[in-house]
N, C-alpha and C. Protein backbone atom coordinates (compact mmCIF):
# COMPACT_ATOMS: atom_id res chain seq x y z
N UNK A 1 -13.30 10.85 124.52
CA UNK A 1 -14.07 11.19 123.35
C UNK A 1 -14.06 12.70 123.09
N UNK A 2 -14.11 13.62 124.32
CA UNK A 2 -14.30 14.90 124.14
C UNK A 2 -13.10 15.27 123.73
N UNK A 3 -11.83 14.54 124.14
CA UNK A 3 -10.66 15.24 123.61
C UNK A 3 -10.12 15.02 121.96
N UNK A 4 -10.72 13.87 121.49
CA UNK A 4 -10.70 13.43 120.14
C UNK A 4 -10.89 14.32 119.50
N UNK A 5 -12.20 14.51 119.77
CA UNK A 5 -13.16 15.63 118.82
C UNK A 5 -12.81 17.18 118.90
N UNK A 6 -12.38 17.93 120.09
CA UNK A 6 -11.75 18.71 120.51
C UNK A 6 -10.06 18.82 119.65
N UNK A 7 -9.63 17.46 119.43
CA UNK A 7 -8.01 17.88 118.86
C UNK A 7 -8.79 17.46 117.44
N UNK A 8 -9.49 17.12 116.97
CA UNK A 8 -10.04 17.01 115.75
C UNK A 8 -10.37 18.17 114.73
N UNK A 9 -11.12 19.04 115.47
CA UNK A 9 -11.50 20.44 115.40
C UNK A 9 -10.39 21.07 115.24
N UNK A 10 -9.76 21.52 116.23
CA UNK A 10 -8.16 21.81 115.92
C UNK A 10 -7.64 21.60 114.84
N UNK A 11 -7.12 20.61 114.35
CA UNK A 11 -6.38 20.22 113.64
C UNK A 11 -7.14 20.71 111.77
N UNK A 12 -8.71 20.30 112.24
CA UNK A 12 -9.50 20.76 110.93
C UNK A 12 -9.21 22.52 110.96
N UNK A 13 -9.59 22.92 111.99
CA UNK A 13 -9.07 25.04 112.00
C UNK A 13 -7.36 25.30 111.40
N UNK A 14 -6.61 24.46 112.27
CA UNK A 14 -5.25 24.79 111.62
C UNK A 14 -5.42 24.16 110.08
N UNK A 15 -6.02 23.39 109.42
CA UNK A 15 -5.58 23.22 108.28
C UNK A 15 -6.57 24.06 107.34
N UNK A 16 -7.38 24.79 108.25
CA UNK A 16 -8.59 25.50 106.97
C UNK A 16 -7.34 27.06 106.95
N UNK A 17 -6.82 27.18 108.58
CA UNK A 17 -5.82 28.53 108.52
C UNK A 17 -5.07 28.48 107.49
N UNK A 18 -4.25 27.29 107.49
CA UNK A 18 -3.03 27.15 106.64
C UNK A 18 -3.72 27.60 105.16
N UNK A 19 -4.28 26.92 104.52
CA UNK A 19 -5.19 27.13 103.67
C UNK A 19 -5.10 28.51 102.68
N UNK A 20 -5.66 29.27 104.42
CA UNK A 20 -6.54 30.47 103.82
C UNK A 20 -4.75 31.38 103.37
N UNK A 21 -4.09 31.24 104.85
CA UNK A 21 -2.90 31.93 104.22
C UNK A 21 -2.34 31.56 102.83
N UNK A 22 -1.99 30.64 102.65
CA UNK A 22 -1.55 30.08 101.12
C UNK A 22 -2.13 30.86 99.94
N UNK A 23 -3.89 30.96 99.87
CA UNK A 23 -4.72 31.18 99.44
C UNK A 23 -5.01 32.29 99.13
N UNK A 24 -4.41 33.26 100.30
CA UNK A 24 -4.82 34.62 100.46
C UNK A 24 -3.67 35.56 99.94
N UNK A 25 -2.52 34.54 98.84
CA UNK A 25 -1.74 35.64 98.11
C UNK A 25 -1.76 34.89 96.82
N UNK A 26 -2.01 35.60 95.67
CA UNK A 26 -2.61 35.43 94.42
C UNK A 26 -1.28 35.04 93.84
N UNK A 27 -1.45 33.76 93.30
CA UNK A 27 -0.32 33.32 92.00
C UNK A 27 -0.54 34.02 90.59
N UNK A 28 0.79 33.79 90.42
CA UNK A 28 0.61 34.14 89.19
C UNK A 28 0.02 32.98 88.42
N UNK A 29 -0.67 33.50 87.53
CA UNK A 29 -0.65 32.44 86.27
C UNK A 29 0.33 31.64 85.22
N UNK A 30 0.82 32.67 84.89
CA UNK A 30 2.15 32.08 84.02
C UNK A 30 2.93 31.15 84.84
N UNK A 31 2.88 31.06 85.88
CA UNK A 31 3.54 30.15 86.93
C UNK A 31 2.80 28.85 87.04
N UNK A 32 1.45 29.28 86.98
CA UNK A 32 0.82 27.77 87.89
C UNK A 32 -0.44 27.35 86.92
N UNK A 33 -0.39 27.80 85.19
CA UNK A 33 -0.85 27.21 84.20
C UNK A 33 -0.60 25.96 83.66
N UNK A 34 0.75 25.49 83.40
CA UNK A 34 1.09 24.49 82.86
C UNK A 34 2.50 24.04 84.13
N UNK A 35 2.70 22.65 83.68
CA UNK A 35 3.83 22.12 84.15
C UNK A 35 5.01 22.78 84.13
N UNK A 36 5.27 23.26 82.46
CA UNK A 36 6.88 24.06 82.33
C UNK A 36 6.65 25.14 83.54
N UNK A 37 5.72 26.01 83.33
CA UNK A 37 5.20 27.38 84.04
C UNK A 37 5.96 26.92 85.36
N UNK A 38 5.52 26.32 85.81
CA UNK A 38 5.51 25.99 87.29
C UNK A 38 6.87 24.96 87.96
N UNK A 39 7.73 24.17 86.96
CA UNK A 39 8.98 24.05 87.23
C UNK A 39 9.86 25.33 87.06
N UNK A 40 9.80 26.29 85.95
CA UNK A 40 10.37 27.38 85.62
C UNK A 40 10.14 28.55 86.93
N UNK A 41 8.75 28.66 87.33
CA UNK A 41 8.84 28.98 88.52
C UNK A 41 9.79 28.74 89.67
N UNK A 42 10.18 27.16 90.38
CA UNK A 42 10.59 26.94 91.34
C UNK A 42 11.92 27.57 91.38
N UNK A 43 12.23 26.77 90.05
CA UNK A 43 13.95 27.48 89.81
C UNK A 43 14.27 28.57 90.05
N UNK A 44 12.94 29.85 89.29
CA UNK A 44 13.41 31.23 89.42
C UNK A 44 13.52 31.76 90.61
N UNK A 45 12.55 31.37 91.73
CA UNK A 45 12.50 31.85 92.56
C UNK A 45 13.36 31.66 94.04
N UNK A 46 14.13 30.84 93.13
CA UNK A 46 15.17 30.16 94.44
C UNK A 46 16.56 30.78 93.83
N UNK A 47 16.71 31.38 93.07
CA UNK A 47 18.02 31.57 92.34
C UNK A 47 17.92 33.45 92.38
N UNK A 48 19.66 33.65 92.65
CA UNK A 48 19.40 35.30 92.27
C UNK A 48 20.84 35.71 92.80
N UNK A 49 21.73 36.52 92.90
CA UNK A 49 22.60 37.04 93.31
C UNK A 49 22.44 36.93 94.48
N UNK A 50 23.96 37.02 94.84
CA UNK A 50 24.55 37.33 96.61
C UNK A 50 23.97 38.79 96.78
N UNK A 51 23.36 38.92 98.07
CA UNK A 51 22.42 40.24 98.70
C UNK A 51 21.24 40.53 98.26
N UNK A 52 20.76 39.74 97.15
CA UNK A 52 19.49 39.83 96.53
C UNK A 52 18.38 38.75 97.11
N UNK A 53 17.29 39.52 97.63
CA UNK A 53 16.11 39.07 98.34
C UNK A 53 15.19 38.36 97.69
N UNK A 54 14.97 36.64 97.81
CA UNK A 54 14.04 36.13 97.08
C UNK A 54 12.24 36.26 97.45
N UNK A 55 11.73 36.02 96.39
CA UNK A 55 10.51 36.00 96.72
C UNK A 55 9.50 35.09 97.27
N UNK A 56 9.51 35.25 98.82
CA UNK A 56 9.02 33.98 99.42
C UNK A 56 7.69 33.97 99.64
N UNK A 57 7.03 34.72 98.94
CA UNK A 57 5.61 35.01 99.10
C UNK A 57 5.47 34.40 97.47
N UNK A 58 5.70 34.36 96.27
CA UNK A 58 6.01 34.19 95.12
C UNK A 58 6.04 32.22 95.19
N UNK A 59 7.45 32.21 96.31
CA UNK A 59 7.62 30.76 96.14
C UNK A 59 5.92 29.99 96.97
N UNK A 60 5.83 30.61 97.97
CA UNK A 60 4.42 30.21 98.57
C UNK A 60 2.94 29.81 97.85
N UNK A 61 2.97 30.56 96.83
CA UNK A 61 1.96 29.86 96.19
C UNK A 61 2.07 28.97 94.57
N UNK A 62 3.06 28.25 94.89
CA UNK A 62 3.18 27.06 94.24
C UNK A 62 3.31 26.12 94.92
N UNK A 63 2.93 25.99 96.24
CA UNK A 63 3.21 24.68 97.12
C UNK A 63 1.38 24.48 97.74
N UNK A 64 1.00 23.19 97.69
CA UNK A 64 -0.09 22.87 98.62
C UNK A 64 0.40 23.43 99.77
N UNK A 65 -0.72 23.54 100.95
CA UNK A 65 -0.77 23.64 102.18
C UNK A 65 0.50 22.76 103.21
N UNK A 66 0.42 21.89 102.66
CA UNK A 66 0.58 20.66 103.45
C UNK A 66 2.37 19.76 102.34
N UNK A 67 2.59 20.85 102.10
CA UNK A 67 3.88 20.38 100.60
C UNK A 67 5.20 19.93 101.80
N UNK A 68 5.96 18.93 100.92
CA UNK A 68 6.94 18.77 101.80
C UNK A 68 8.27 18.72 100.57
N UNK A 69 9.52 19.04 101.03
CA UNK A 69 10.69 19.03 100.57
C UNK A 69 11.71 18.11 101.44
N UNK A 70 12.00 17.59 100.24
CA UNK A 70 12.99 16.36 101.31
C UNK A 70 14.51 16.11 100.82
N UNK A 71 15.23 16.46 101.51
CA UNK A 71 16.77 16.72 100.75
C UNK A 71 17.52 15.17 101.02
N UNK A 72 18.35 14.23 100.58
CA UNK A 72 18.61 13.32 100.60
C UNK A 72 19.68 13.25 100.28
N UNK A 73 20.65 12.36 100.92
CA UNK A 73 22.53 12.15 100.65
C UNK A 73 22.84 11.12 101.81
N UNK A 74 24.38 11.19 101.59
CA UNK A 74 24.94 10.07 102.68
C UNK A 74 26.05 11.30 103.56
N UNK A 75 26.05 10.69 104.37
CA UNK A 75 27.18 11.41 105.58
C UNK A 75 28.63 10.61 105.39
N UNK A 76 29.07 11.41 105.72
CA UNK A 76 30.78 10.35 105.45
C UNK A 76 31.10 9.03 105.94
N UNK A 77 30.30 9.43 107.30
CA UNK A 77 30.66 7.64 107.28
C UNK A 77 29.61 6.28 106.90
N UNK A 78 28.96 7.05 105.47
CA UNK A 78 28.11 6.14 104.88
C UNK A 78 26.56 6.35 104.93
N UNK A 79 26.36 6.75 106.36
CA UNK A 79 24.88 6.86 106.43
C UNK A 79 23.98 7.36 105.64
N UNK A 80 22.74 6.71 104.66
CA UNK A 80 21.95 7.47 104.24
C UNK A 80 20.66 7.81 104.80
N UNK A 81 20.77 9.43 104.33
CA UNK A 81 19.97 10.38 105.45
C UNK A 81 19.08 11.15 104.53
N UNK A 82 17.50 11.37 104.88
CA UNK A 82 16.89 12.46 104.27
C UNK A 82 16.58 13.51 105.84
N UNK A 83 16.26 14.66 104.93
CA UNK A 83 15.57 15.67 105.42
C UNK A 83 14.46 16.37 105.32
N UNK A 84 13.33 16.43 105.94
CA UNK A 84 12.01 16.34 105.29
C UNK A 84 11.76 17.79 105.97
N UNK A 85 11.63 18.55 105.15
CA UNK A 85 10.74 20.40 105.12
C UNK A 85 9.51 20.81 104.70
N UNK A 86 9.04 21.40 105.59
CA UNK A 86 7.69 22.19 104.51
C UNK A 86 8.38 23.54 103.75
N UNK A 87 8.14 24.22 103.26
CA UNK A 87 8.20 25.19 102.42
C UNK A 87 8.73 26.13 102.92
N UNK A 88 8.08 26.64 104.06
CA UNK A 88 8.09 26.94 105.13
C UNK A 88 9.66 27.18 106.00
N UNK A 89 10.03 26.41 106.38
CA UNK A 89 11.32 25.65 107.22
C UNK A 89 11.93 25.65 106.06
N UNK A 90 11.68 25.26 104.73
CA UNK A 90 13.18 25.81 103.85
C UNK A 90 13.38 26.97 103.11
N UNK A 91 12.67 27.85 103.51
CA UNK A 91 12.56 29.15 103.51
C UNK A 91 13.13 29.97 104.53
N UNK A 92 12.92 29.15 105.85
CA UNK A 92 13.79 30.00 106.66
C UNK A 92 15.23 29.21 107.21
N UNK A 93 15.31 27.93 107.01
CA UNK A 93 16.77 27.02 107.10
C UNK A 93 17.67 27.39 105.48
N UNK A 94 16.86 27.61 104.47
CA UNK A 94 18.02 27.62 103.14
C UNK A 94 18.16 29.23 102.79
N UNK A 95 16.93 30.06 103.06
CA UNK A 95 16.96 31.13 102.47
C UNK A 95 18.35 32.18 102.65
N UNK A 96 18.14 32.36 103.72
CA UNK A 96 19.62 33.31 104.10
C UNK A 96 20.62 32.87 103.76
N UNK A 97 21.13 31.28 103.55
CA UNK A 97 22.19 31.15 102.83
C UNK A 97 21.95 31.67 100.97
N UNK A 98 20.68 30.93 100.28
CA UNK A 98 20.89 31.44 98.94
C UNK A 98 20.93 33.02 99.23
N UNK A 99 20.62 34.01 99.99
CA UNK A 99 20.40 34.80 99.81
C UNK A 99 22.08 35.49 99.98
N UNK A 100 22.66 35.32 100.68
CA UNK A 100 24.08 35.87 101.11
C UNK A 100 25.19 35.62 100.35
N UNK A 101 24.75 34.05 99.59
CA UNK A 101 25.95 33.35 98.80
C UNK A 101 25.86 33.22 97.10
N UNK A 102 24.63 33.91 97.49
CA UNK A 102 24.08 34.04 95.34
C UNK A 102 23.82 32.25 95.25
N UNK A 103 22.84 31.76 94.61
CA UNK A 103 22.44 30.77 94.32
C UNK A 103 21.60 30.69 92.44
N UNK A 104 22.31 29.61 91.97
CA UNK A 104 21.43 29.84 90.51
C UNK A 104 21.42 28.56 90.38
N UNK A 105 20.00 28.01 90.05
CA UNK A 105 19.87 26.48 90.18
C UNK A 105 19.25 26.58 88.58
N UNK A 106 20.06 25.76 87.76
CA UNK A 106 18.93 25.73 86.43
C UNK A 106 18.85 24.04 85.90
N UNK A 107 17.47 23.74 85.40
CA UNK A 107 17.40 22.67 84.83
C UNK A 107 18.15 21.66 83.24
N UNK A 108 18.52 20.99 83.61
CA UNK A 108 19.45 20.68 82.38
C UNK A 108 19.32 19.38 81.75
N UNK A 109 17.66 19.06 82.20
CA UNK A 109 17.58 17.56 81.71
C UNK A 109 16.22 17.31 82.40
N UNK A 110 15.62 16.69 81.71
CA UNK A 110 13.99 16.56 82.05
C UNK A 110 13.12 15.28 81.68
N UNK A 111 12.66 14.38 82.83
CA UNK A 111 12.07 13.24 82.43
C UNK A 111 10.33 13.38 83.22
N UNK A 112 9.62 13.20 82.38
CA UNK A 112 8.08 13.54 82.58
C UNK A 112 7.13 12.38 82.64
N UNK A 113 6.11 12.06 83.36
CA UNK A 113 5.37 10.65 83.60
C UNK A 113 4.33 11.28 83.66
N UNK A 114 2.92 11.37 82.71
CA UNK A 114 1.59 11.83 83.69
C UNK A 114 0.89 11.17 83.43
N UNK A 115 0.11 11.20 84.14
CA UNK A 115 -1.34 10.11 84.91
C UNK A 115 -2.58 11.01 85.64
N UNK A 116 -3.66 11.43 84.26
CA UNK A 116 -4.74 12.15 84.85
C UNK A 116 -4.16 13.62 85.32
N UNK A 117 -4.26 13.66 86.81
CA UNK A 117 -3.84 14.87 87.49
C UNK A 117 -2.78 15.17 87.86
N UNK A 118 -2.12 13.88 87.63
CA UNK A 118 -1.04 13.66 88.86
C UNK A 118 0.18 13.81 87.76
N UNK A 119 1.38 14.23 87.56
CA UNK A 119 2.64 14.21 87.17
C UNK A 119 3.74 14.27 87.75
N UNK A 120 5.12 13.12 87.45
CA UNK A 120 6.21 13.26 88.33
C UNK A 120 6.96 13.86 86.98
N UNK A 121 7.93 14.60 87.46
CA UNK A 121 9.00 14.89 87.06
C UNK A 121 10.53 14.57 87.55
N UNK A 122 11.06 13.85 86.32
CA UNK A 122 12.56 14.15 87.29
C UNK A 122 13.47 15.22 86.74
N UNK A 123 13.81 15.95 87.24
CA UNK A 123 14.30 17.29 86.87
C UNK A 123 15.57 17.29 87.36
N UNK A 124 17.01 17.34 86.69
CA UNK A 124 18.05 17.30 86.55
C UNK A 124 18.69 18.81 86.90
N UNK A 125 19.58 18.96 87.57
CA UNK A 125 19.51 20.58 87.60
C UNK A 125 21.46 20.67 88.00
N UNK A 126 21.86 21.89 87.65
CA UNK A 126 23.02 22.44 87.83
C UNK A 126 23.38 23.67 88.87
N UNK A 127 23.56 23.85 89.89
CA UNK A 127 23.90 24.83 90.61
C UNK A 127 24.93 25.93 90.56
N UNK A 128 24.75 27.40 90.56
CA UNK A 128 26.48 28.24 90.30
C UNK A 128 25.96 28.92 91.36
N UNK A 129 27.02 29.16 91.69
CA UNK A 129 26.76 30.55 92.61
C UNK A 129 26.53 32.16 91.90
N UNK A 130 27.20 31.87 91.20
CA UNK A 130 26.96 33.30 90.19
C UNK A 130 26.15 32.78 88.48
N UNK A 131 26.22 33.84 87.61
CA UNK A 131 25.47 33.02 86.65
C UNK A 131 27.03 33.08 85.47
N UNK A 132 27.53 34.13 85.72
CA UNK A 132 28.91 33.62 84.91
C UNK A 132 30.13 32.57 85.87
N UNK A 133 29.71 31.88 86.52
CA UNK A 133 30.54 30.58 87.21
C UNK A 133 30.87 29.66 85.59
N UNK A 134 31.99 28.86 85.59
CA UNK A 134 31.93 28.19 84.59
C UNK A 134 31.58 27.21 84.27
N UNK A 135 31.85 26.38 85.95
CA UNK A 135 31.58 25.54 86.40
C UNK A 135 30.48 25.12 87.29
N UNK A 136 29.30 24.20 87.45
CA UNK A 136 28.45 24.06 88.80
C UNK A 136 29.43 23.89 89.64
N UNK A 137 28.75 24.29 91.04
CA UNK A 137 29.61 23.82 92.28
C UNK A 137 28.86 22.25 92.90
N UNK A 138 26.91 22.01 91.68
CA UNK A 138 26.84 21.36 92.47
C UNK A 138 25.89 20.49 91.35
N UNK A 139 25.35 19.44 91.34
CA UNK A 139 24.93 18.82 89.80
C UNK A 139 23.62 17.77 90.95
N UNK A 140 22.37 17.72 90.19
CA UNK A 140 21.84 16.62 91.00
C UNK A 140 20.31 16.34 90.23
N UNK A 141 19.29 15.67 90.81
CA UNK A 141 17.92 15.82 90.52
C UNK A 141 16.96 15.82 91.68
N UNK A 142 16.23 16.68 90.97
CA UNK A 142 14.53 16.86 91.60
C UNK A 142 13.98 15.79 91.29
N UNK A 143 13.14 15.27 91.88
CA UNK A 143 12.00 14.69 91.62
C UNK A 143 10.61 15.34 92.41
N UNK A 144 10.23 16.16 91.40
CA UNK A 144 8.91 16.67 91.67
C UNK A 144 7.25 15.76 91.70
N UNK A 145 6.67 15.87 92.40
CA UNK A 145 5.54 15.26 92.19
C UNK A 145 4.27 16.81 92.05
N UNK A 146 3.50 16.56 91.09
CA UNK A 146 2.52 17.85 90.96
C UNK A 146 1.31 17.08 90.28
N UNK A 147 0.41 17.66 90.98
CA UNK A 147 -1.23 18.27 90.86
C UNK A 147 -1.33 18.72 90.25
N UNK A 148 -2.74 18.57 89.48
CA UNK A 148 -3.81 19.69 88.88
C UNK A 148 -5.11 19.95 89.69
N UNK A 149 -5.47 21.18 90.57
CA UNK A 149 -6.89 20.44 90.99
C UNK A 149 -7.96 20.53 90.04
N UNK A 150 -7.67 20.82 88.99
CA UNK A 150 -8.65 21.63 87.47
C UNK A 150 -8.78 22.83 87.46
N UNK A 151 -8.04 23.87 87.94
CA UNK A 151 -7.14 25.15 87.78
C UNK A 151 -6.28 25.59 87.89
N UNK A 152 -5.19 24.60 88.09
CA UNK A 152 -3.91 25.25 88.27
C UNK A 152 -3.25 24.07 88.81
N UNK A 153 -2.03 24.30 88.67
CA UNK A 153 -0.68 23.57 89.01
C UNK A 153 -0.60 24.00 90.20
N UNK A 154 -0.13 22.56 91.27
CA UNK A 154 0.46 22.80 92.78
C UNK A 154 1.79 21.56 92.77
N UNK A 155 3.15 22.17 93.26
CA UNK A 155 4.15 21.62 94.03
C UNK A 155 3.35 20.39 95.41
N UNK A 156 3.58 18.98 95.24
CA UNK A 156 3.19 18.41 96.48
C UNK A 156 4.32 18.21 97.13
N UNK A 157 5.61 17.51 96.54
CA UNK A 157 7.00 17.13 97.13
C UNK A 157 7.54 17.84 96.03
N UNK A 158 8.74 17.44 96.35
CA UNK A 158 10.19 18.07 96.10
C UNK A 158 11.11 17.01 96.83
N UNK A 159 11.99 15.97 96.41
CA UNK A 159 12.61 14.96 96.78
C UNK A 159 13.82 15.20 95.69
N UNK A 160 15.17 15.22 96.68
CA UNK A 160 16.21 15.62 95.65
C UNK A 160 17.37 14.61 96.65
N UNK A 161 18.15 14.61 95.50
CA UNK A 161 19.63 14.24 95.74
C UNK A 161 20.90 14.94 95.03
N UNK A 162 21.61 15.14 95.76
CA UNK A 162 22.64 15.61 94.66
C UNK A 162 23.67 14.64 94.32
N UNK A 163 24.37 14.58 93.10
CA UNK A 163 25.45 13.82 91.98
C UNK A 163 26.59 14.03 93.16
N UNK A 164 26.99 12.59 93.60
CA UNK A 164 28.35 12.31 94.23
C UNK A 164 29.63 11.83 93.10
N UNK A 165 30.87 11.54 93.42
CA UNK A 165 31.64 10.24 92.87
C UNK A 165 31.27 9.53 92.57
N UNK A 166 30.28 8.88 94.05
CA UNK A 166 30.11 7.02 93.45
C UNK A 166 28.71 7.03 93.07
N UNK A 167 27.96 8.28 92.82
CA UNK A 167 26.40 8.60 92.40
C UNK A 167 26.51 9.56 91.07
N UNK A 168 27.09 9.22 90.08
CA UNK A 168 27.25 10.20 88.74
C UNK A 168 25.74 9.96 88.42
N UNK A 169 25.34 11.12 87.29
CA UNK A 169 23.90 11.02 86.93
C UNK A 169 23.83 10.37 85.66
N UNK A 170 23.30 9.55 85.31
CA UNK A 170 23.24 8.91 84.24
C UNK A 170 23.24 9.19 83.09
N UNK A 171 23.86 9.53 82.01
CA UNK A 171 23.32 10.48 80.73
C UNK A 171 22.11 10.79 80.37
N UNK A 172 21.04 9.21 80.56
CA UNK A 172 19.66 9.60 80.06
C UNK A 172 18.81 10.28 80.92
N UNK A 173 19.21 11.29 81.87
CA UNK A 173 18.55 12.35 82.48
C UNK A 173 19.09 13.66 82.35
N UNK A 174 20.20 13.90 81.49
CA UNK A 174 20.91 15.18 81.09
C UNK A 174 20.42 15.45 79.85
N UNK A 175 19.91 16.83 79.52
CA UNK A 175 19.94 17.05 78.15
C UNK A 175 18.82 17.09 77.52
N UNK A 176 17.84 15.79 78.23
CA UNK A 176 16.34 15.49 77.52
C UNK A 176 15.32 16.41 78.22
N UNK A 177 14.67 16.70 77.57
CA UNK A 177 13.38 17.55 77.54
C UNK A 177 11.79 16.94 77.34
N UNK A 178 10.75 16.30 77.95
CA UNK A 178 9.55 15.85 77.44
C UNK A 178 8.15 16.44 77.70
């Protein structure tokens, strides 16, 4: 019993910590006012030239405490596999690559569902490494899930796949805007 309550406590301190850090660096507004604000956010802040330093204090407060990112595909010999991150861990597993290899992720197609507080997005997006590339190197969708708590917009997931051969993206997620 004493150890229940003891890892209970714990677990309530680490999540009031987590919290306070999140908490304790001021969003912007224009970011975390509306829905666009705050997809337009994610993008910007993950995208930027080779040697150019993103803003991971910036990306930090558009995510709950507790936000997860989950990358999803198949391995060659078929297997399908996700990868589940906090914000956190893909900040320090993705960052140094966007940061070394120039990364520009932009949205190119937009499907919207809301319910009260809650809104999914599926967000269609194009990858270059540079911003004059002609071509993406890489084509896929987000599916965002986001909050309101009645001041502001929060990132909960981030669940993506990217466009294979035998996984083309459907037209009716390219192009549209809602």
């Amino acid at each position: 019993m004493k150890k229940t309550k003891i890892a209970m406590l714990a677990l309530f301190f680490f999540s009031q910590l987590q919290a306070t850090v999140t908490d304790s660096i001021p969003a912007r507004m224009e970011d975390v006012s509306s829905v666009d604000g705050i997809m337009k956010a994610v993008y910007d802040v993950i995208s930027g030239p080779a040697g150019e330093k993103r803003n991971w204090d910036r990306m930090r407060t558009l995510f709950v405490p507790d936000a997860r990112m989950i990358a999803t595909g198949k391995r060659p010999n078929g297997e399908v596999v996700k990868r589940t991150m906090s914000p956190e861990e893909y900040i320090a597993n993705s960052g140094p690559f966007l940061e070394s290899n120039g990364f520009f992720e932009n949205e190119i197609g937009r499907k919207t569902e809301q319910y009260g507080n809650i809104v999914h997005v599926f967000s269609t997006y194009e990858s270059r490494k540079t911003k004059k590339d002609e071509k993406p190197f890489m084509r896929g969708i987000n599916s965002f899930q986001l909050w309101n708590d009645g001041k502001r917009w929060w990132v909960i997931t981030i669940l993506w796949e990217s466009e294979t051969k035998d996984n083309p993206i459907p037209e009716k997620y390219i192009g549209n805007t809602n």
